[in-house]
ModelCIF file with pLDDT and N, C-alpha, C, O atoms, coordinates in Angstrom:
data_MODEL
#
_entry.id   MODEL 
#
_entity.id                         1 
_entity.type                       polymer 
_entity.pdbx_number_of_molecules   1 
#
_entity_poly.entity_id                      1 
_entity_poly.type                           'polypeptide(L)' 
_entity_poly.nstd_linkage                   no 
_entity_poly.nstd_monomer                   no 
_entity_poly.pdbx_seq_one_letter_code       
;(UNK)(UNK)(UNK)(UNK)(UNK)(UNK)(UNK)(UNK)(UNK)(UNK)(UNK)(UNK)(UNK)(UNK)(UNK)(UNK)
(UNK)(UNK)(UNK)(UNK)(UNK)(UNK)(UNK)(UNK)(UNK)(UNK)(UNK)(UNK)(UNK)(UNK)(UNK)(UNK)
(UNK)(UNK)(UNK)(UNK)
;
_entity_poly.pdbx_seq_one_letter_code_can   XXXXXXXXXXXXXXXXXXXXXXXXXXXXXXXXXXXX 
_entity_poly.pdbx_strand_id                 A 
#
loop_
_entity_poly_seq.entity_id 
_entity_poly_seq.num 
_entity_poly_seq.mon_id 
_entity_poly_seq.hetero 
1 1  UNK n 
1 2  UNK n 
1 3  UNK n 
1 4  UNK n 
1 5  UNK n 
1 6  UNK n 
1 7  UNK n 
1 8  UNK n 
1 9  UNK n 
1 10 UNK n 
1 11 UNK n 
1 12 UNK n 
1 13 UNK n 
1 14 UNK n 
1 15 UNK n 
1 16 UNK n 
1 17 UNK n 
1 18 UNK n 
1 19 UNK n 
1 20 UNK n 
1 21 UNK n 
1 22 UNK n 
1 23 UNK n 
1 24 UNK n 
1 25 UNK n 
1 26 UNK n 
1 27 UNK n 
1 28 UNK n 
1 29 UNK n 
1 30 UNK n 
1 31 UNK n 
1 32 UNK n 
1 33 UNK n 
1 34 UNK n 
1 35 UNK n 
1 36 UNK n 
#
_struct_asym.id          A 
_struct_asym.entity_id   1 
#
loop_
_ma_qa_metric.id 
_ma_qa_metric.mode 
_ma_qa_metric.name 
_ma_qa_metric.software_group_id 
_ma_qa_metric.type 
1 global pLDDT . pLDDT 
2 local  pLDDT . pLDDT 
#
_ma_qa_metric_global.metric_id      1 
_ma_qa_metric_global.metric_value   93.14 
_ma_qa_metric_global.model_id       1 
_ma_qa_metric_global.ordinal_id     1 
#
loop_
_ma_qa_metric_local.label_asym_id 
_ma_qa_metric_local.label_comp_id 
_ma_qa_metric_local.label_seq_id 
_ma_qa_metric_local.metric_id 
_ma_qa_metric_local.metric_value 
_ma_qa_metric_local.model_id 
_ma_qa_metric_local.ordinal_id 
A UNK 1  2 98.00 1 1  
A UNK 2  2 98.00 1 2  
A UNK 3  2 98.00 1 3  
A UNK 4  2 96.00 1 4  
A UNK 5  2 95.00 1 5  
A UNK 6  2 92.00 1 6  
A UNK 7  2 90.00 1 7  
A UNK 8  2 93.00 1 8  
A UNK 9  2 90.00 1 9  
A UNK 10 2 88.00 1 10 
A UNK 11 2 88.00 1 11 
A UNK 12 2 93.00 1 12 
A UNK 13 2 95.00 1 13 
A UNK 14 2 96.00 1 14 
A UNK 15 2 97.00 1 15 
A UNK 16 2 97.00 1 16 
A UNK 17 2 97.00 1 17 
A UNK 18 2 97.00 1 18 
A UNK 19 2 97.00 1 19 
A UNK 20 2 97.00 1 20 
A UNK 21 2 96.00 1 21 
A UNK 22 2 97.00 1 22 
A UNK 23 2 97.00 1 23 
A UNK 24 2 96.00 1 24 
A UNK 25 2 97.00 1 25 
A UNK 26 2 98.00 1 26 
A UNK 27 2 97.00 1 27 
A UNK 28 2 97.00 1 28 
A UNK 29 2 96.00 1 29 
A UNK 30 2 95.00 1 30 
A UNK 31 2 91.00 1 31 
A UNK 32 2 90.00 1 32 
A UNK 33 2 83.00 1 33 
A UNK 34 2 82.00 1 34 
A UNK 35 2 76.00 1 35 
A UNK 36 2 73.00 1 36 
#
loop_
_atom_site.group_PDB 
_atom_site.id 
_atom_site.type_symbol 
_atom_site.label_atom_id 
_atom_site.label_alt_id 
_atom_site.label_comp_id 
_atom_site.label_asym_id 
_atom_site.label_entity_id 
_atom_site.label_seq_id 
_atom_site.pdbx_PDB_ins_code 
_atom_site.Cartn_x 
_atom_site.Cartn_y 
_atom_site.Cartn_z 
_atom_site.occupancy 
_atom_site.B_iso_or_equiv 
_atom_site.pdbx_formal_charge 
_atom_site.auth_seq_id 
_atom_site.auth_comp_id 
_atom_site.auth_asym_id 
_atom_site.auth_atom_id 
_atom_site.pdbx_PDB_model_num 
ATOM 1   N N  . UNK A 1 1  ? 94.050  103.212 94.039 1.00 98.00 ? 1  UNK A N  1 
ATOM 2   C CA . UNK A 1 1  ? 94.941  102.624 93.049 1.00 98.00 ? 1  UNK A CA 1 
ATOM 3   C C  . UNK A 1 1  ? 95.196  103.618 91.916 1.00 98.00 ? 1  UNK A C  1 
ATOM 4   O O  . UNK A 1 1  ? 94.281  104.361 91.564 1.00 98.00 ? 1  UNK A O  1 
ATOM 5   N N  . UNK A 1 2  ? 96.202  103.660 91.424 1.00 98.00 ? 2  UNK A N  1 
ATOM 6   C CA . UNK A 1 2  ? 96.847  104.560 90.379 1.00 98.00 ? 2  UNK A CA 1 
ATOM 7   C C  . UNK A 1 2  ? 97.307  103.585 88.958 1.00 98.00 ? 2  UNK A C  1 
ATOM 8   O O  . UNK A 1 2  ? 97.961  102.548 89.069 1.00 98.00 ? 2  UNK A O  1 
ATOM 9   N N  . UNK A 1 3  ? 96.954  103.996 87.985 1.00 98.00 ? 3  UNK A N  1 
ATOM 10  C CA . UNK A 1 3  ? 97.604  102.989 87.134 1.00 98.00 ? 3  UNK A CA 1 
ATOM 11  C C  . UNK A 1 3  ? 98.073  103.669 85.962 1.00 98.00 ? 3  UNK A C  1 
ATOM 12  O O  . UNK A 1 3  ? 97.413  104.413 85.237 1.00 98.00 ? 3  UNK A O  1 
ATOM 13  N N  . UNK A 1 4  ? 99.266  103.347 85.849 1.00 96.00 ? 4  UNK A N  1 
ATOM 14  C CA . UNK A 1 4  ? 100.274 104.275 84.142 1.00 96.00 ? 4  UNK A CA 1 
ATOM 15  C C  . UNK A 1 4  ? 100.297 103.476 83.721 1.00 96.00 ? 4  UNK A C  1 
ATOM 16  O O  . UNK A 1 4  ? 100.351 102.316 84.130 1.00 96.00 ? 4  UNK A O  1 
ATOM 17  N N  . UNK A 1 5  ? 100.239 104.161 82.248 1.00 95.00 ? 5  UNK A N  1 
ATOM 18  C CA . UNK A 1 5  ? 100.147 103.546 81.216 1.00 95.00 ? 5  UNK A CA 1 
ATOM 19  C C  . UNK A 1 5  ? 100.491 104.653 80.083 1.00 95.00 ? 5  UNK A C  1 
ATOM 20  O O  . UNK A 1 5  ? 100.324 105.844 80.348 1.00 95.00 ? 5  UNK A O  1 
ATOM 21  N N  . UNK A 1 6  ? 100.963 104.254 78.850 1.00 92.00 ? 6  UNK A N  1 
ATOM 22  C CA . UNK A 1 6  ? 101.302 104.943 77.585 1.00 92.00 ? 6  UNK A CA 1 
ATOM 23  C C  . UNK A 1 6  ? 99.694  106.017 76.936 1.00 92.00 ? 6  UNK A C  1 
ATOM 24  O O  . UNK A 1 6  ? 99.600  107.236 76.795 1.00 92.00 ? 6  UNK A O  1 
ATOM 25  N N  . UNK A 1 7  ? 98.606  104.855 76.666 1.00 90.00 ? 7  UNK A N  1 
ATOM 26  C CA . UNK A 1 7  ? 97.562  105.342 76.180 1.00 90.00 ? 7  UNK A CA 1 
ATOM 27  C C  . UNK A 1 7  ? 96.364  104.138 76.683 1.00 90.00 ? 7  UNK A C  1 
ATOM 28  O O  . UNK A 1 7  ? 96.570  102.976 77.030 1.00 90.00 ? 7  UNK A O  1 
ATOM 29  N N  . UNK A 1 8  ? 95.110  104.859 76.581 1.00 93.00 ? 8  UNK A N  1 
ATOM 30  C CA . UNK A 1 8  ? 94.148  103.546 76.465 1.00 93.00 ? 8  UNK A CA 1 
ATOM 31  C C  . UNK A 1 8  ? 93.624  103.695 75.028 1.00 93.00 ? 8  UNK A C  1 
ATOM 32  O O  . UNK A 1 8  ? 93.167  104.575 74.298 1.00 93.00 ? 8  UNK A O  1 
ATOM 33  N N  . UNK A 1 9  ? 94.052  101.819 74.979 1.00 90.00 ? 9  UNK A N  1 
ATOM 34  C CA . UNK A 1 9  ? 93.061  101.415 73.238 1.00 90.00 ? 9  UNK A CA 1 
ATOM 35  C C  . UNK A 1 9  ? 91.642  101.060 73.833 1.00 90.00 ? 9  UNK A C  1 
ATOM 36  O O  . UNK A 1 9  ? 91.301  100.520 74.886 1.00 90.00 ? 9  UNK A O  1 
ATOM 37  N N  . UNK A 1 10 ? 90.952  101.567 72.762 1.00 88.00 ? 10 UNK A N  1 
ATOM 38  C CA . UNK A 1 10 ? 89.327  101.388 73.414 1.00 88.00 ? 10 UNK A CA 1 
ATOM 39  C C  . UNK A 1 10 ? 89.206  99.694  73.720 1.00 88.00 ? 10 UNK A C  1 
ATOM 40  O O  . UNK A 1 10 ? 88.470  99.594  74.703 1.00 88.00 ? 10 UNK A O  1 
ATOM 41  N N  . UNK A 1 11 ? 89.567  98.553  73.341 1.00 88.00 ? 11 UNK A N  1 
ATOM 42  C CA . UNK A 1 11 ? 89.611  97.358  73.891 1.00 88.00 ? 11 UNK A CA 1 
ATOM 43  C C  . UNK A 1 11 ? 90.086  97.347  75.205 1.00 88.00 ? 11 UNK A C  1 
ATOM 44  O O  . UNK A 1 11 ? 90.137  96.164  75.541 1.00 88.00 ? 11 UNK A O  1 
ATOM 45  N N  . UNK A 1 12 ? 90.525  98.193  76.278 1.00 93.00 ? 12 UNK A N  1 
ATOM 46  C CA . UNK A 1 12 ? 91.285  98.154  77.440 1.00 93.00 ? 12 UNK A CA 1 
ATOM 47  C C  . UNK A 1 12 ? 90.499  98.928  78.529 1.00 93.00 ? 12 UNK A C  1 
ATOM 48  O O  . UNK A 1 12 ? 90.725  99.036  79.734 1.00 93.00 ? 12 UNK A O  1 
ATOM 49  N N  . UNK A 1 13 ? 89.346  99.518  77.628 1.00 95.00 ? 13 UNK A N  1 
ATOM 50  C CA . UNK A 1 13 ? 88.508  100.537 78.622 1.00 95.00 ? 13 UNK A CA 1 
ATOM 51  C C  . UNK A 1 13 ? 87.957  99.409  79.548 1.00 95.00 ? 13 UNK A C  1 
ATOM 52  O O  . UNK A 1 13 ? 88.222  99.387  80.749 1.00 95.00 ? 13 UNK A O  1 
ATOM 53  N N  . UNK A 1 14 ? 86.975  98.228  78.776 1.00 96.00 ? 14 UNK A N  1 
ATOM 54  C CA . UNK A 1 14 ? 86.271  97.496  79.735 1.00 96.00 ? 14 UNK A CA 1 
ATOM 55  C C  . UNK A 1 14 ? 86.982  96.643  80.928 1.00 96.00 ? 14 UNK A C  1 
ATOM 56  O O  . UNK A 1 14 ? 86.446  96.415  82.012 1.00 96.00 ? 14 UNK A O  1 
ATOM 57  N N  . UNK A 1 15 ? 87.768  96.383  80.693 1.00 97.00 ? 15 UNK A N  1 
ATOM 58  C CA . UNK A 1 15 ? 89.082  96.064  81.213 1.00 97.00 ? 15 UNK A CA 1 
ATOM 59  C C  . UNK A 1 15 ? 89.428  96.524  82.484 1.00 97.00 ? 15 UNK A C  1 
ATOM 60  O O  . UNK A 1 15 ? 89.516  95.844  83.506 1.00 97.00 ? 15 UNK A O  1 
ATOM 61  N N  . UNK A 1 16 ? 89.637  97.838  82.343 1.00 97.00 ? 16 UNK A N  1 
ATOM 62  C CA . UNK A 1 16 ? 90.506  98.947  83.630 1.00 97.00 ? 16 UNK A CA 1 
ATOM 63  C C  . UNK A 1 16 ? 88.886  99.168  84.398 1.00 97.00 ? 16 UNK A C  1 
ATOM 64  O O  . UNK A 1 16 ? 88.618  99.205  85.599 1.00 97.00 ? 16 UNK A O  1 
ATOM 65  N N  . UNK A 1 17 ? 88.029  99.285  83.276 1.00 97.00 ? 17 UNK A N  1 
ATOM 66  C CA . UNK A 1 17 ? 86.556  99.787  84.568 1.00 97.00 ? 17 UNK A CA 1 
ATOM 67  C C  . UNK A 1 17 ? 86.669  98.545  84.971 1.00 97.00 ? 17 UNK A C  1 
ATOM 68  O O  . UNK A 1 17 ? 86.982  98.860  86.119 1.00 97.00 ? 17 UNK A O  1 
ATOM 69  N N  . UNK A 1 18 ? 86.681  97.191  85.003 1.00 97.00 ? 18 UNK A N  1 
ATOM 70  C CA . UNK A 1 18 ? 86.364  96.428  85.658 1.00 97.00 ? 18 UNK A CA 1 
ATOM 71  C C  . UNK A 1 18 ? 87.186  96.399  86.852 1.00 97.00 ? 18 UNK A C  1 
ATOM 72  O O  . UNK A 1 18 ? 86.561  96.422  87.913 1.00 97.00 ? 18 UNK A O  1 
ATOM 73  N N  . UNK A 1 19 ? 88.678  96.346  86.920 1.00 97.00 ? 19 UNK A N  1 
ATOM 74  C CA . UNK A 1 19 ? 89.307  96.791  88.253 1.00 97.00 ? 19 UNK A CA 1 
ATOM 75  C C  . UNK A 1 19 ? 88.908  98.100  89.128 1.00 97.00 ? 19 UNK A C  1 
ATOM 76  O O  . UNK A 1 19 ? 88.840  97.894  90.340 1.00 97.00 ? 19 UNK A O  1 
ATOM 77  N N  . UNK A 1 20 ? 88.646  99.367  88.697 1.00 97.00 ? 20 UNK A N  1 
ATOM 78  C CA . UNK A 1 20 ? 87.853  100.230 88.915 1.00 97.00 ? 20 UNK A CA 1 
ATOM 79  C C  . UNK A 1 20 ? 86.481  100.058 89.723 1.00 97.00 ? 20 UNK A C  1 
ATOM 80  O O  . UNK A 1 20 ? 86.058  100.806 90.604 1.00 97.00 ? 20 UNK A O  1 
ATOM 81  N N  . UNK A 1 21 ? 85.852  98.831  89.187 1.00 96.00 ? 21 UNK A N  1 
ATOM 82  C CA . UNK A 1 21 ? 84.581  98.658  89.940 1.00 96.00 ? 21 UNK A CA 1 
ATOM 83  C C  . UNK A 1 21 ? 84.786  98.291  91.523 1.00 96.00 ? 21 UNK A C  1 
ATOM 84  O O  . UNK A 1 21 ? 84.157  98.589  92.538 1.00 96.00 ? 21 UNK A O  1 
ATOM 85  N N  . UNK A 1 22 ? 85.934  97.523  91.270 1.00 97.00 ? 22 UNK A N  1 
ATOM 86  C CA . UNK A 1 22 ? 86.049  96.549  92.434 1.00 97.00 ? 22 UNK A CA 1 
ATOM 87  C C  . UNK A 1 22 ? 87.139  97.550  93.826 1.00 97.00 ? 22 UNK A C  1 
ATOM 88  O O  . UNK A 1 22 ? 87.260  97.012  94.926 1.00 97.00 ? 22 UNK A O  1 
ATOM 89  N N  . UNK A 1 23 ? 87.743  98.793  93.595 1.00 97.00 ? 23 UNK A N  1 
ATOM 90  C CA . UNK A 1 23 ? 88.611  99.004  94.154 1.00 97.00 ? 23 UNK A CA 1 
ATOM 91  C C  . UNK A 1 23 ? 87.431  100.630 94.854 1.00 97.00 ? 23 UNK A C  1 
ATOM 92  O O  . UNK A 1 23 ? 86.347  101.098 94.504 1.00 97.00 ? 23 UNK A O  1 
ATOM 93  N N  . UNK A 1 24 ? 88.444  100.971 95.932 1.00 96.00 ? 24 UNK A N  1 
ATOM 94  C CA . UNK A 1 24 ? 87.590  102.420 96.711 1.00 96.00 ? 24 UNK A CA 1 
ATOM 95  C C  . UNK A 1 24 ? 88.051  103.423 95.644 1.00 96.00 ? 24 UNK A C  1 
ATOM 96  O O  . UNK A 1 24 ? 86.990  103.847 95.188 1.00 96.00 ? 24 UNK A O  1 
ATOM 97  N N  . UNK A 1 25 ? 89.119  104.070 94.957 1.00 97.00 ? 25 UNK A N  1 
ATOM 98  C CA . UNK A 1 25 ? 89.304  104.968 94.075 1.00 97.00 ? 25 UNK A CA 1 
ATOM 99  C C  . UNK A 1 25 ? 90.437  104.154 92.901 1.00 97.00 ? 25 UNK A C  1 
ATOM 100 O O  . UNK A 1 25 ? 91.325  103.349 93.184 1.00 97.00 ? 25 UNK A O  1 
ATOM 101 N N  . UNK A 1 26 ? 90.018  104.722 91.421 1.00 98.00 ? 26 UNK A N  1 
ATOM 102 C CA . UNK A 1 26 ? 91.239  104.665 90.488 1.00 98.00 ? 26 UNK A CA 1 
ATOM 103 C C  . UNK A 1 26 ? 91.408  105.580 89.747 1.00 98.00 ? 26 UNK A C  1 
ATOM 104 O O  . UNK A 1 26 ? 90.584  106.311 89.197 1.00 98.00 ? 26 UNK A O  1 
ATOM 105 N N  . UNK A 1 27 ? 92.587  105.564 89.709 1.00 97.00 ? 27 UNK A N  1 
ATOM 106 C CA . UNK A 1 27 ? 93.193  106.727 88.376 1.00 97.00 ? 27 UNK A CA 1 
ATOM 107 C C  . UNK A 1 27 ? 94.136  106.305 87.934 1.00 97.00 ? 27 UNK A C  1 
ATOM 108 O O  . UNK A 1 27 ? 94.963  105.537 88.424 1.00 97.00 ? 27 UNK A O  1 
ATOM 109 N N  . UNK A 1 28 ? 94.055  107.024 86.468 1.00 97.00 ? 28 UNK A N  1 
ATOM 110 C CA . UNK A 1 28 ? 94.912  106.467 85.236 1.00 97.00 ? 28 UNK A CA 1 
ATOM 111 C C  . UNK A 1 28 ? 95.499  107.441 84.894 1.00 97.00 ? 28 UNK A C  1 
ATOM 112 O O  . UNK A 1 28 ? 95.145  108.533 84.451 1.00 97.00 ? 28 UNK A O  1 
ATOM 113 N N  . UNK A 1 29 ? 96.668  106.875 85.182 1.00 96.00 ? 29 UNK A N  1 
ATOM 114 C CA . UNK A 1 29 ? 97.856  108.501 84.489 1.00 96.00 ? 29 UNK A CA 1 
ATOM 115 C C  . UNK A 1 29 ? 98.621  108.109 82.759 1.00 96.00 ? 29 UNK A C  1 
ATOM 116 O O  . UNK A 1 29 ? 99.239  107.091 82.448 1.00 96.00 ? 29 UNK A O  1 
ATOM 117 N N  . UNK A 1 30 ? 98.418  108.855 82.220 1.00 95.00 ? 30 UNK A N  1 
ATOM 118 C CA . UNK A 1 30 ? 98.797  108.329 80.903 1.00 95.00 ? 30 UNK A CA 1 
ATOM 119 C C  . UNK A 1 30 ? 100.178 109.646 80.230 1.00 95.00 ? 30 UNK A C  1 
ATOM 120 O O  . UNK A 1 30 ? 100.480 110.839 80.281 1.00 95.00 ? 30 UNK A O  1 
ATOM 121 N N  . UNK A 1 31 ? 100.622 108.260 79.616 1.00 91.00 ? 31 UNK A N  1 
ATOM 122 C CA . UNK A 1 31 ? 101.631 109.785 78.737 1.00 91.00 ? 31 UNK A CA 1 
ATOM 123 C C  . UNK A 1 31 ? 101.231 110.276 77.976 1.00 91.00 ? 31 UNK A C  1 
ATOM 124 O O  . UNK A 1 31 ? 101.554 111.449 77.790 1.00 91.00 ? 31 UNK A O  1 
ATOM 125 N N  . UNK A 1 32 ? 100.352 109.654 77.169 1.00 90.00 ? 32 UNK A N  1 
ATOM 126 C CA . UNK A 1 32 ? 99.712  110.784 75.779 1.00 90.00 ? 32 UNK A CA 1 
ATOM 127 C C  . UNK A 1 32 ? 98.313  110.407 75.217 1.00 90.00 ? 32 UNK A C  1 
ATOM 128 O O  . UNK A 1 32 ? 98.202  109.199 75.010 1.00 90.00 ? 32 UNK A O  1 
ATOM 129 N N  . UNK A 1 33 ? 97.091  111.243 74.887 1.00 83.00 ? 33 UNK A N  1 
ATOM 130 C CA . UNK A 1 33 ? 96.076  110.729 74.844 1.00 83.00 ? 33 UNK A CA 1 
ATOM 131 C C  . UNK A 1 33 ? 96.133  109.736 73.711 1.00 83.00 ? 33 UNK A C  1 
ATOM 132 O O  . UNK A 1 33 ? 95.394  108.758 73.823 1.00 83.00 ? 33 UNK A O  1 
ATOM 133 N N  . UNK A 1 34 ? 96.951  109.837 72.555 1.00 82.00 ? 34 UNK A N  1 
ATOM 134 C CA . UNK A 1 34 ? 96.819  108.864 71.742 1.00 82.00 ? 34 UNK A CA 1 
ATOM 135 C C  . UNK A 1 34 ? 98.444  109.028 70.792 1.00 82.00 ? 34 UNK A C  1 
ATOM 136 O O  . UNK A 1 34 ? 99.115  110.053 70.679 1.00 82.00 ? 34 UNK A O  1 
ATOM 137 N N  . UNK A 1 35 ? 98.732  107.661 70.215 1.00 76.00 ? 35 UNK A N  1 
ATOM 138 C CA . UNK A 1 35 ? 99.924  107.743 69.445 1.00 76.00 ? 35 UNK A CA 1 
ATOM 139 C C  . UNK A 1 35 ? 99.265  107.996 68.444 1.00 76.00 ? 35 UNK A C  1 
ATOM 140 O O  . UNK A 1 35 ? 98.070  107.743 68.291 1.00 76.00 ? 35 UNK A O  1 
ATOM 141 N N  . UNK A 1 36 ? 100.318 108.753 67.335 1.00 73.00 ? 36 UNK A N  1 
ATOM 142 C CA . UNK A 1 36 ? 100.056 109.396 66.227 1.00 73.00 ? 36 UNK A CA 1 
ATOM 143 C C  . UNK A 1 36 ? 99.900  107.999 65.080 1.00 73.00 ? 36 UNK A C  1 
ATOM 144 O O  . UNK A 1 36 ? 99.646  108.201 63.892 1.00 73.00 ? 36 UNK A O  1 
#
Protein backbone atom coordinates (compact mmCIF):
# COMPACT_ATOMS: atom_id res chain seq x y z
CA UNK A 1 0.00 0.00 0.00
CA UNK A 2 1.18 3.51 -0.88
CA UNK A 3 -0.38 6.45 0.69
CA UNK A 4 -0.08 10.50 -0.40
CA UNK A 5 -0.54 12.87 1.42
CA UNK A 6 0.49 16.78 1.80
CA UNK A 7 2.38 16.28 5.30
CA UNK A 8 2.04 14.14 8.51
CA UNK A 9 0.67 16.10 11.74
CA UNK A 10 2.08 14.17 14.61
CA UNK A 11 -1.76 13.29 15.60
CA UNK A 12 -1.87 11.12 12.24
CA UNK A 13 1.34 9.14 12.98
CA UNK A 14 -0.65 6.65 15.30
CA UNK A 15 -3.14 6.49 12.86
CA UNK A 16 -1.16 5.51 9.50
CA UNK A 17 1.09 2.94 11.85
CA UNK A 18 -1.98 1.40 12.68
CA UNK A 19 -2.93 0.61 8.93
CA UNK A 20 0.77 -0.14 8.51
CA UNK A 21 0.53 -2.82 11.16
CA UNK A 22 -2.11 -4.60 9.52
CA UNK A 23 -0.93 -4.51 5.76
CA UNK A 24 2.47 -6.70 4.07
CA UNK A 25 4.29 -3.22 3.10
CA UNK A 26 3.45 0.77 3.45
CA UNK A 27 4.70 3.84 2.21
CA UNK A 28 3.96 7.34 2.50
CA UNK A 29 4.73 9.69 -0.19
CA UNK A 30 4.40 13.22 0.91
CA UNK A 31 4.75 16.66 -0.78
CA UNK A 32 6.57 18.47 1.84
CA UNK A 33 7.98 17.54 5.19
CA UNK A 34 6.14 20.30 6.82
CA UNK A 35 4.03 23.60 5.91
CA UNK A 36 5.67 26.70 6.80
Amino acid sequence: VVFLTHYIPPYQVQVLKAIAERVRDFKVLLSTPIEP
